[in-house]
Structures are given as structure tokens and as C-alpha cells.
PDB file of N, CA and C in Angstrom:
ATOM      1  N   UNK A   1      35.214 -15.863 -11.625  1.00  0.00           N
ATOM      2  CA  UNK A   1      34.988 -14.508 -11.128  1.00  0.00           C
ATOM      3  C   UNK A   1      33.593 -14.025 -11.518  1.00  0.00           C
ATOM      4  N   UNK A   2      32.919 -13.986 -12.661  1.00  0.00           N
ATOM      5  CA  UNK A   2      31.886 -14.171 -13.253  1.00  0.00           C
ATOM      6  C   UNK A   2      30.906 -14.631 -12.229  1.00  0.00           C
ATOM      7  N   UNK A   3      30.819 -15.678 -12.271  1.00  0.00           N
ATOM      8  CA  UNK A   3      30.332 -16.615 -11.858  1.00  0.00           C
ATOM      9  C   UNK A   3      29.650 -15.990 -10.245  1.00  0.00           C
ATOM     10  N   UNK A   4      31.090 -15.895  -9.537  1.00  0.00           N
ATOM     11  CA  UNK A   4      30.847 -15.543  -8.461  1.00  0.00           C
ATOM     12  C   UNK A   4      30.344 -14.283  -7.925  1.00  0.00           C
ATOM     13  N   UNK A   5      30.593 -13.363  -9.081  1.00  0.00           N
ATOM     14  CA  UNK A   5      29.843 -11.968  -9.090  1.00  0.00           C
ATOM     15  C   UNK A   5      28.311 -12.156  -9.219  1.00  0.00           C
ATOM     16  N   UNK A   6      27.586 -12.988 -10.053  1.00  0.00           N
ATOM     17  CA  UNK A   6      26.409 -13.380 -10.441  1.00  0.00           C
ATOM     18  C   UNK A   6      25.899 -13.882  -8.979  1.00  0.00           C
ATOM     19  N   UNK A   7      26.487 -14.874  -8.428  1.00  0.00           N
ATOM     20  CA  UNK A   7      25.628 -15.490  -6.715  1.00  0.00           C
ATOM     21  C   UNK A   7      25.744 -14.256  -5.818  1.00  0.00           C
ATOM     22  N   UNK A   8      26.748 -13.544  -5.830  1.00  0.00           N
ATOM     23  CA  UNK A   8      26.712 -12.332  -4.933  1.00  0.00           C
ATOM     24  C   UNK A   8      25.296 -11.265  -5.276  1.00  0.00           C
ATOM     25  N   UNK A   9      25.020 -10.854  -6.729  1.00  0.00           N
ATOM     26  CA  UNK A   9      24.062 -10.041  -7.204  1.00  0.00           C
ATOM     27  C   UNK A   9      22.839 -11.125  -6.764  1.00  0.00           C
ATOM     28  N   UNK A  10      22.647 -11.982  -7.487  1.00  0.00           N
ATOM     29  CA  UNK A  10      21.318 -12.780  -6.688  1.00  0.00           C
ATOM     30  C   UNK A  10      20.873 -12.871  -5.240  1.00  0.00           C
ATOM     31  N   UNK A  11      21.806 -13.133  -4.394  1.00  0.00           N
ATOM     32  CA  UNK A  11      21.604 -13.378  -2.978  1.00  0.00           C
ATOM     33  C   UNK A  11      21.302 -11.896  -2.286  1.00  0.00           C
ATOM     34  N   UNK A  12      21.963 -10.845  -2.898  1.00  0.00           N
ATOM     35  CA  UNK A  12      21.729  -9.543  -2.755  1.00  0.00           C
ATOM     36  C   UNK A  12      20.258  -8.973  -3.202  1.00  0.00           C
ATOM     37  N   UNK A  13      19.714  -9.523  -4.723  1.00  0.00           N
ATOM     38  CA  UNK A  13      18.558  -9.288  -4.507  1.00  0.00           C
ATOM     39  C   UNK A  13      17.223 -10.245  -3.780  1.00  0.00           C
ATOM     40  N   UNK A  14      17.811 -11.208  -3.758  1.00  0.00           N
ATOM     41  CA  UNK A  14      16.999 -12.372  -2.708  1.00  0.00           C
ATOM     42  C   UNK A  14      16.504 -11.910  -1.757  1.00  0.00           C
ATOM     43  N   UNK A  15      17.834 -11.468  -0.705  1.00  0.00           N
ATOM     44  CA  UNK A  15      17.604 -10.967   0.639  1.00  0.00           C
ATOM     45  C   UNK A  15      16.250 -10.033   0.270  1.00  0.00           C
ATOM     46  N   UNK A  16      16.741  -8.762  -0.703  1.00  0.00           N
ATOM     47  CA  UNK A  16      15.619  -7.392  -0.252  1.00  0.00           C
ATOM     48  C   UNK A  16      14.265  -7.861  -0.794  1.00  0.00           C
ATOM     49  N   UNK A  17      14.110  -8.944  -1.613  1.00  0.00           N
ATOM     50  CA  UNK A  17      13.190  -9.732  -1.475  1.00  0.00           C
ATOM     51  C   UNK A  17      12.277 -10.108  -0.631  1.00  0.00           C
ATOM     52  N   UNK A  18      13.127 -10.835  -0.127  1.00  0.00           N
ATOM     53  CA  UNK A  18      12.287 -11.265   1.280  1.00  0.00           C
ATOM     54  C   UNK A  18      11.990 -10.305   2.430  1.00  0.00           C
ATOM     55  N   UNK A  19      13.396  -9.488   2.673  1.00  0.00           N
ATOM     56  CA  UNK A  19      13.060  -8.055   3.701  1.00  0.00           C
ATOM     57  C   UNK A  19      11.805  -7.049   3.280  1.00  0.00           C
ATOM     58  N   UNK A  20      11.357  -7.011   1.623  1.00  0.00           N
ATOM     59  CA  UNK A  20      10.001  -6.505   1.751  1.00  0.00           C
ATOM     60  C   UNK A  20       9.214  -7.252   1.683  1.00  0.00           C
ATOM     61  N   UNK A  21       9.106  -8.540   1.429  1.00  0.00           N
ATOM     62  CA  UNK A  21       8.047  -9.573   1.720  1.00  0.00           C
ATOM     63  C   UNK A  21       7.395  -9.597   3.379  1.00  0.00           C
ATOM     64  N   UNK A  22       8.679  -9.382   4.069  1.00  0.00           N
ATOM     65  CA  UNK A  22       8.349  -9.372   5.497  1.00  0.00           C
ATOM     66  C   UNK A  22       8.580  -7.741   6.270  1.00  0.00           C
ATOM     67  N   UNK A  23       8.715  -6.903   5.476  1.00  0.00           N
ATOM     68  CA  UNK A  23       8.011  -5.861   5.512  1.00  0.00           C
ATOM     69  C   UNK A  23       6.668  -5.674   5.855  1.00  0.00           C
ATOM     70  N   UNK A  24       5.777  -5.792   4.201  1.00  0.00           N
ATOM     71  CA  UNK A  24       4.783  -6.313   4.125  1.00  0.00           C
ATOM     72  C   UNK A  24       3.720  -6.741   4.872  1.00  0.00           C
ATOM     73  N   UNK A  25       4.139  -8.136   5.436  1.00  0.00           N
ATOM     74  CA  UNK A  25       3.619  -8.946   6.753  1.00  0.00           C
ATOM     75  C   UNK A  25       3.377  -8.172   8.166  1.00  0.00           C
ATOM     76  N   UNK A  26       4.741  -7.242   8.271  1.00  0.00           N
ATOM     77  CA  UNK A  26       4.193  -6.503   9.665  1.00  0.00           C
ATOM     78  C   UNK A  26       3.276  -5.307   9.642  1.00  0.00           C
ATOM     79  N   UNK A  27       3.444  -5.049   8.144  1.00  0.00           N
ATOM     80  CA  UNK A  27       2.499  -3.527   8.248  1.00  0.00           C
ATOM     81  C   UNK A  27       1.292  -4.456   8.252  1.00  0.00           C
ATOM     82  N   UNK A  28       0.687  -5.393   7.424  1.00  0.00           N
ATOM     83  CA  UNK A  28      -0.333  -5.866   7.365  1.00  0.00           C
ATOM     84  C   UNK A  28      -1.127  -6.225   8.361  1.00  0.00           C
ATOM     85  N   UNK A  29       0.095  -6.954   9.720  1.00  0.00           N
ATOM     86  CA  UNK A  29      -0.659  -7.397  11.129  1.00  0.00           C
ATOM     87  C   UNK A  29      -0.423  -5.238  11.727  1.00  0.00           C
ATOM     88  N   UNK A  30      -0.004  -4.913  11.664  1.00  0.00           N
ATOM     89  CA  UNK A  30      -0.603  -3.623  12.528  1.00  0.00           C
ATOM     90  C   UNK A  30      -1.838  -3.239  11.674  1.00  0.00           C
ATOM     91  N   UNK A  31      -1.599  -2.985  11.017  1.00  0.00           N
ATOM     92  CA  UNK A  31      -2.978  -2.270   9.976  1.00  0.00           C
ATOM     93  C   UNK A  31      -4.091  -3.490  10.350  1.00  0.00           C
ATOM     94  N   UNK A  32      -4.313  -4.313  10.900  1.00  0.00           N
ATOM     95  CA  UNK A  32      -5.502  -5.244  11.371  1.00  0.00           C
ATOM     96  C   UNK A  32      -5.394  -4.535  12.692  1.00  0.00           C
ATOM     97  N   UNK A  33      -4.012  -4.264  13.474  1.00  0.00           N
ATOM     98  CA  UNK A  33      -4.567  -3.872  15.086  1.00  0.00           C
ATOM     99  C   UNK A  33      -5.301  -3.072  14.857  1.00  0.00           C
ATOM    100  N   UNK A  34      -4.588  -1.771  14.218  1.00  0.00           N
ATOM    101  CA  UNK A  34      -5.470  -0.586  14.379  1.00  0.00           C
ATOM    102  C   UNK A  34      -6.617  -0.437  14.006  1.00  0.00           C
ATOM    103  N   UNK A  35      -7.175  -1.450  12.519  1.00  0.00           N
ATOM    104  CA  UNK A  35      -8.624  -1.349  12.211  1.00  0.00           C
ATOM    105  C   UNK A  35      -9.144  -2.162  13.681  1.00  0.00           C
ATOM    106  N   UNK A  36      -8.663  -2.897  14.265  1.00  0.00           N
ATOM    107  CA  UNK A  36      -9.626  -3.844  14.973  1.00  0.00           C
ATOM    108  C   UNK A  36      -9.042  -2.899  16.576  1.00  0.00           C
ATOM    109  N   UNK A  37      -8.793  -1.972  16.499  1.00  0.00           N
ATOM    110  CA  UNK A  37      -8.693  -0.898  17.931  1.00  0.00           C
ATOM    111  C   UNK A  37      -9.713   0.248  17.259  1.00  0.00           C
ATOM    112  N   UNK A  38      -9.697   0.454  16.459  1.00  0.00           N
ATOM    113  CA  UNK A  38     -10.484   1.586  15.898  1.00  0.00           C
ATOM    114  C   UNK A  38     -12.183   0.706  15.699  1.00  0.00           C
ATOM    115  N   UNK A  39     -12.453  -0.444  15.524  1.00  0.00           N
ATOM    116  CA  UNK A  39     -13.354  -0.797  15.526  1.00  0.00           C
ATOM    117  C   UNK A  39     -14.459  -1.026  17.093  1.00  0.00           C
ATOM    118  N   UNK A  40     -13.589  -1.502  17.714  1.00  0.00           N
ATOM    119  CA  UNK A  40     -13.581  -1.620  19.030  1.00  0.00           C
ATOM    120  C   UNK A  40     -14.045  -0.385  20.281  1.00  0.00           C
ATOM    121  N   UNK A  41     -13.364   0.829  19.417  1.00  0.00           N
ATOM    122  CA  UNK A  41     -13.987   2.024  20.084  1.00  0.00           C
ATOM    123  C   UNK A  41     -15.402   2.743  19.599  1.00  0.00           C
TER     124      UNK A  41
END
């Protein structure tokens, strides 16, 4: 039971892990559009 409570808490913080890792990634490619639309004008 232990045990299995522990892989549930890990995989739980894994996921939001990665969901702001790839967060991250999309603000990063817009924040290039807009500098490179704002540069452009």
C-alpha cells in the first residue's frame, strides 16, 4: 500500500513536471513570434 501510494505521488509529480517543462517551450516559441513580428514592423 505504501509502496503504491509512493508511484502514484511520483508519477503525479512527474507529469506537472513535464506539463511545465512544455509549458515553457510554447511560451518560449510565441515570445520569438512576437519579438520576430514586432521586429519585422
Amino acid at each position: 500500500m505504501v509502496i503504491k501510494d509512493l508511484v502514484v505521488t511520483y508519477l503525479g509529480v512527474l507529469g506537472l513536471v513535464v506539463g511545465v517543462l512544455i509549458s515553457v517551450a510554447f511560451l518560449t516559441l510565441l515570445e520569438r513570434k512576437v519579438l520576430g513580428y514586432i521586429q519585422i514592423r
